[in-house]
C-alpha atoms as a PDB file:
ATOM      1  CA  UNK A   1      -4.288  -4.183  16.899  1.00  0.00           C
ATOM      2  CA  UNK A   2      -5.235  -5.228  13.828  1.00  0.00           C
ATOM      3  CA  UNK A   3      -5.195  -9.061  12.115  1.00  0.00           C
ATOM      4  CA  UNK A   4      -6.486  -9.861   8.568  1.00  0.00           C
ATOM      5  CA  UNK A   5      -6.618 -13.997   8.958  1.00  0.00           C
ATOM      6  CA  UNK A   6      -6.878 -16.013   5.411  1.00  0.00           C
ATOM      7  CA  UNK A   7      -7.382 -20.253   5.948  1.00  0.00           C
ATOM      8  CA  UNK A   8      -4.609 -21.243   2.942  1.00  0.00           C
ATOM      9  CA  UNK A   9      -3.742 -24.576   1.844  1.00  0.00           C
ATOM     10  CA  UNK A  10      -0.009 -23.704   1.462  1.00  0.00           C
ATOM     11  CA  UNK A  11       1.733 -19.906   2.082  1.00  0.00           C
ATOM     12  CA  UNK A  12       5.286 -18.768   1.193  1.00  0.00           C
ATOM     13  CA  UNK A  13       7.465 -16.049   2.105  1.00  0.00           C
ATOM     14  CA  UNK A  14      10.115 -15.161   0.306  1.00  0.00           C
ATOM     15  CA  UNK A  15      12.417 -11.997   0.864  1.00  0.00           C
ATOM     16  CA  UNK A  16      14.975 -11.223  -2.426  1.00  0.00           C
ATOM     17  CA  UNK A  17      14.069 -14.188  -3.705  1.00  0.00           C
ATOM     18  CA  UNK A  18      14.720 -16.539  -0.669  1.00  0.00           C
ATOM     19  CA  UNK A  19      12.599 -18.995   1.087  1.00  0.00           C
ATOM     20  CA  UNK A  20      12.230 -17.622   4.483  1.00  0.00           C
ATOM     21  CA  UNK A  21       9.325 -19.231   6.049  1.00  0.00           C
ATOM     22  CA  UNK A  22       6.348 -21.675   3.852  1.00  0.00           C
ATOM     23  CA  UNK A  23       3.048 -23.612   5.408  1.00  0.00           C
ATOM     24  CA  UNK A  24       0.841 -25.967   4.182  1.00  0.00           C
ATOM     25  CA  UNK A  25      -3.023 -25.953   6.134  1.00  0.00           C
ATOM     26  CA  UNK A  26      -3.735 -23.220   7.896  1.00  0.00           C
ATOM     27  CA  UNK A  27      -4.084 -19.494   8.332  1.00  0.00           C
ATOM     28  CA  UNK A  28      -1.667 -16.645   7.261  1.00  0.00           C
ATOM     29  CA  UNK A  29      -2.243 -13.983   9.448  1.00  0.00           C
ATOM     30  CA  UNK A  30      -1.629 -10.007   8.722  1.00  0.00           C
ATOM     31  CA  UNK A  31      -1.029  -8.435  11.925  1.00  0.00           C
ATOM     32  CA  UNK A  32      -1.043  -4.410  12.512  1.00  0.00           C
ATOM     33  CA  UNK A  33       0.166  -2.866  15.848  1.00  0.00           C
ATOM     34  CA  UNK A  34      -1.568   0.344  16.711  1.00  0.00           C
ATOM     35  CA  UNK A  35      -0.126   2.827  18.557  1.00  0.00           C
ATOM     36  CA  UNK A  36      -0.997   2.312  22.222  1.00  0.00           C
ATOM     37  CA  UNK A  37      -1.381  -1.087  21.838  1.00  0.00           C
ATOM     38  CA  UNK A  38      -0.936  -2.976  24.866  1.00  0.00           C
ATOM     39  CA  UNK A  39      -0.945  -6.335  26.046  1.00  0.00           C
ATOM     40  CA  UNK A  40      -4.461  -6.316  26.794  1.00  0.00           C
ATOM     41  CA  UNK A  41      -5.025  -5.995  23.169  1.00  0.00           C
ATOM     42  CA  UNK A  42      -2.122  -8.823  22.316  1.00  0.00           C
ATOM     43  CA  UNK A  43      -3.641 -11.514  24.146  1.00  0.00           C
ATOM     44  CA  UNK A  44      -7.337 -10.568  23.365  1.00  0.00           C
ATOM     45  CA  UNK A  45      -6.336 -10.884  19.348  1.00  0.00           C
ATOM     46  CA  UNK A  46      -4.234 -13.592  19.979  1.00  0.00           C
ATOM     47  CA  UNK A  47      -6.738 -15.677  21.706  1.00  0.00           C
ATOM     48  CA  UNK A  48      -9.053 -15.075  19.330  1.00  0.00           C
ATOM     49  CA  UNK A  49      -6.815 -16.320  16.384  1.00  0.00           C
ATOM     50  CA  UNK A  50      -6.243 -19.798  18.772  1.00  0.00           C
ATOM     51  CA  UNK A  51      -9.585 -20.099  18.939  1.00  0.00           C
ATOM     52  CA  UNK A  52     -11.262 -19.832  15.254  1.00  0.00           C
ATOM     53  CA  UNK A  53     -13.119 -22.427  14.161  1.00  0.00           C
ATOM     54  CA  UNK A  54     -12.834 -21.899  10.515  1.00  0.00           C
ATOM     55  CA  UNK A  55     -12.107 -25.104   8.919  1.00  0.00           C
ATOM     56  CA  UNK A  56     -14.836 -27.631   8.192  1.00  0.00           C
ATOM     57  CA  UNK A  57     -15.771 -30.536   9.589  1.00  0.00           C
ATOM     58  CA  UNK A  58     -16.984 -33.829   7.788  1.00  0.00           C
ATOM     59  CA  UNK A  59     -20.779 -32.118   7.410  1.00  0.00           C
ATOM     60  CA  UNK A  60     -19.084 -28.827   5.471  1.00  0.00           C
ATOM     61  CA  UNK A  61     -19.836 -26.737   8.110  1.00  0.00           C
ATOM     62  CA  UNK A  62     -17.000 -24.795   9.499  1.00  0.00           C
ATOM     63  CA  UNK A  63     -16.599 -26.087  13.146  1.00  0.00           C
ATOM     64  CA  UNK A  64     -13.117 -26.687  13.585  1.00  0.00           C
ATOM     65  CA  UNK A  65     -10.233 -24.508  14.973  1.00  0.00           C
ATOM     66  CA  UNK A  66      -6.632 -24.702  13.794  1.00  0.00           C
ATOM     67  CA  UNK A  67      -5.017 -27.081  16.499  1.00  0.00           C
ATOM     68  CA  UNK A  68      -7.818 -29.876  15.166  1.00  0.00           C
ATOM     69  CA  UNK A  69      -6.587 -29.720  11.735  1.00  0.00           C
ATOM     70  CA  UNK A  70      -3.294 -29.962  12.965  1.00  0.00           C
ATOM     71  CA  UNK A  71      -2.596 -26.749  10.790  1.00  0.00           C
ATOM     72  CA  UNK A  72      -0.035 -23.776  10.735  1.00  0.00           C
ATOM     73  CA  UNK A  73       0.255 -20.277  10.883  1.00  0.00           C
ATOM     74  CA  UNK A  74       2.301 -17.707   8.755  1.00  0.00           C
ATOM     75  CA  UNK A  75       2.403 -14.640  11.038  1.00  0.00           C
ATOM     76  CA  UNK A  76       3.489 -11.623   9.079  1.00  0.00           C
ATOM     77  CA  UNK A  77       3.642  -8.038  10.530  1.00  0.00           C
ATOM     78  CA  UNK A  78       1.864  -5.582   8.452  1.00  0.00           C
ATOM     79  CA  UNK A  79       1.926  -1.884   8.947  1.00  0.00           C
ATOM     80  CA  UNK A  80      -0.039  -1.045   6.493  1.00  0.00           C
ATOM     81  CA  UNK A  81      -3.469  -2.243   8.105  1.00  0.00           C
ATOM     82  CA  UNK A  82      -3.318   1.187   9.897  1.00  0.00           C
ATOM     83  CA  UNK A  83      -3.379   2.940   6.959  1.00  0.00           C
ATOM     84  CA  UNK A  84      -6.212   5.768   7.286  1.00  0.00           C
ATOM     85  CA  UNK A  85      -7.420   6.590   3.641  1.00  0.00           C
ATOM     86  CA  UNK A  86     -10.160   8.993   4.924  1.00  0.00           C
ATOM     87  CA  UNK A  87     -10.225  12.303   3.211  1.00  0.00           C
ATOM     88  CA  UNK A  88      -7.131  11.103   0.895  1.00  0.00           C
ATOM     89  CA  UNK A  89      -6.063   8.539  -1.383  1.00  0.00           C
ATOM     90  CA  UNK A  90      -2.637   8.273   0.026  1.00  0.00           C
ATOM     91  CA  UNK A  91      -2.882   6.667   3.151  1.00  0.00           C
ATOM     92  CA  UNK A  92      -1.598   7.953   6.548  1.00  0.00           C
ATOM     93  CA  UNK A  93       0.365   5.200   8.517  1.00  0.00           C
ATOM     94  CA  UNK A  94       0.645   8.041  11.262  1.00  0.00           C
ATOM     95  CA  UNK A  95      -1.507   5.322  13.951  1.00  0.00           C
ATOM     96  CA  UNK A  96       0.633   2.473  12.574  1.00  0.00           C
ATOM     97  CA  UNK A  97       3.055   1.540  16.433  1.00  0.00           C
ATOM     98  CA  UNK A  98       6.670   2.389  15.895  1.00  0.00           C
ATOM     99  CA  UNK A  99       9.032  -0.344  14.758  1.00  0.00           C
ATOM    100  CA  UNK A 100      11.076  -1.118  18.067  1.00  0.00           C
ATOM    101  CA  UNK A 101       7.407  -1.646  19.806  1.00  0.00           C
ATOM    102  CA  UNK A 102       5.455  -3.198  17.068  1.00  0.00           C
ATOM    103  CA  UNK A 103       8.457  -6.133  16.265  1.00  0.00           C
ATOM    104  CA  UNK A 104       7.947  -6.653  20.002  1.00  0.00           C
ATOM    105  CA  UNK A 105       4.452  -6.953  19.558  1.00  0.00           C
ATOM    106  CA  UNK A 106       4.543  -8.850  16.952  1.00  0.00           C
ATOM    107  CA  UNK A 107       6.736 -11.803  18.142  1.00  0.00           C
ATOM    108  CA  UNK A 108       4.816 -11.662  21.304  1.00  0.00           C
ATOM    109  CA  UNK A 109       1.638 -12.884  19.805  1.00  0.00           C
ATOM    110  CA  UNK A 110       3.806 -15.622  17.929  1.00  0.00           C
ATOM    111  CA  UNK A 111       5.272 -16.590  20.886  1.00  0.00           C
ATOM    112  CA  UNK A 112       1.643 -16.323  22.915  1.00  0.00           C
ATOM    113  CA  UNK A 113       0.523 -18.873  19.710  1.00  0.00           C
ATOM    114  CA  UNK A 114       3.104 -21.189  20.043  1.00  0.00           C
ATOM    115  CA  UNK A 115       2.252 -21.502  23.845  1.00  0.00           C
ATOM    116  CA  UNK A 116      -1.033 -22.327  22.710  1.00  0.00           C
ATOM    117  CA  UNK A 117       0.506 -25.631  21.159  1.00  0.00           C
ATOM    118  CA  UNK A 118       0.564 -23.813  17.559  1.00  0.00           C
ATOM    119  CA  UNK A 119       2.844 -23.919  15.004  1.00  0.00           C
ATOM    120  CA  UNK A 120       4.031 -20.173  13.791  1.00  0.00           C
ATOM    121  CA  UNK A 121       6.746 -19.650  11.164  1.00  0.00           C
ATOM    122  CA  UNK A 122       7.423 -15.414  10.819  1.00  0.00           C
ATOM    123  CA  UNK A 123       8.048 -13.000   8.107  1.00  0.00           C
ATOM    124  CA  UNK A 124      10.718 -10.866   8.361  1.00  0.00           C
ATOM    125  CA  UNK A 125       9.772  -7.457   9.960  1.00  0.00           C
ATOM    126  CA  UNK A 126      10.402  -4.653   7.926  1.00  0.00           C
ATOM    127  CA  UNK A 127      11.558  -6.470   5.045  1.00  0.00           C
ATOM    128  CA  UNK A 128      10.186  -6.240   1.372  1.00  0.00           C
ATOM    129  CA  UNK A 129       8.486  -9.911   1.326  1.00  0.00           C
ATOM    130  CA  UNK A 130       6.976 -11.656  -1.561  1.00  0.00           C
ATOM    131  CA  UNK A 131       4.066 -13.763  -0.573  1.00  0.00           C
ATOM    132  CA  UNK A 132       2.339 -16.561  -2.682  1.00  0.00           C
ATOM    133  CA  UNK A 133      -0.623 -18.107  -1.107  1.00  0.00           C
ATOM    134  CA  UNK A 134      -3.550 -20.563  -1.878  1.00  0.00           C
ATOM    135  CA  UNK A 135      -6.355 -19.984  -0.113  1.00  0.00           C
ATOM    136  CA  UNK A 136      -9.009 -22.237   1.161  1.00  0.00           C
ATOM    137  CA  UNK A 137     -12.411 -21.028   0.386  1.00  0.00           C
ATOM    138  CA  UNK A 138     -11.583 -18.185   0.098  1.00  0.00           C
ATOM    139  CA  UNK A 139     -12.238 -17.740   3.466  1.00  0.00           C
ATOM    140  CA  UNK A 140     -11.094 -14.627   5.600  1.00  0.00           C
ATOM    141  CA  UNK A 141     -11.586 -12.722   8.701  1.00  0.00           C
ATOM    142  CA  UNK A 142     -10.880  -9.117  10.235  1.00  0.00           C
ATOM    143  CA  UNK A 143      -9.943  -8.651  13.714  1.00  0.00           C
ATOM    144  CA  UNK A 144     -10.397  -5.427  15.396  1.00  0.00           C
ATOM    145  CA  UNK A 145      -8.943  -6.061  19.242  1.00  0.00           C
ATOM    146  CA  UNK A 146     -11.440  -2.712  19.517  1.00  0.00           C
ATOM    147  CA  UNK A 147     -14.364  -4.754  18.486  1.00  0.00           C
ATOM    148  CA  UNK A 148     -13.501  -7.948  20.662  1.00  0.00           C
END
């Protein structure tokens, strides 16, 4: 499983041109199922997301974690972080999970967030969405549940 996690000021998500889901403070995370992914992998990404500490505190230095900011995430499913570019330049989505699995997936680690005492809004799986974001920094982070 993979996450790309961006700290925003404000995120929208729009799918043909209407508002689905919008935050203000926090992250909006990119989240790839892998084939074989299990839940193993689910709660060791998930935790990890709960427990950056990527916003600053009142010294500048980034020490504090989304539930002290009292921020929000944007979880959107992304296929497309499995895409495997080696030895082409059209990329293979063949390790990408299949849809039925990966939607599961997916709202599982929203679900394992909100538990967490985190507010999640969602994307639409599958659907052609149109994001507009301001990020904070920029700051943003790659998870590997491999490299965890």
């Amino acid at each position: 499983m993979k996450a790309v996690i961006q700290r925003v000021l404000k995120a929208e998500l729009k799918v043909n041109n209407k508002l689905i889901s919008e935050i203000d403070k926090g992250f909006i995370v990119f989240l790839g199922v892998e084939e074989g992914d299990s839940e193993k992998e689910l709660v060791k990404i998930a935790t990890k997301i709960s427990k950056l500490r990527i916003f600053e505190d009142i010294n500048g230095k980034m020490h504090l974690g989304i539930k002290e900011v009292n921020g929000e995430i944007l979880l959107v499913s992304q296929f497309t972080l499995l895409g495997d570019c080696k030895g082409c330049n059209r990329p293979s989505f063949i390790k990408a999970e299949k849809p039925e699995k990966a939607n599961s997936m997916y709202q599982s680690v929203g679900k394992f967030l909100e538990n967490e005492q985190i507010k999640v809004k969602y994307g639409v799986f599958g659907a052609d969405m149109k994001i507009n974001v301001l990020n904070d920094g920029p700051v943003t982070i790659i998870l590997d549940s491999e490299k965890l």
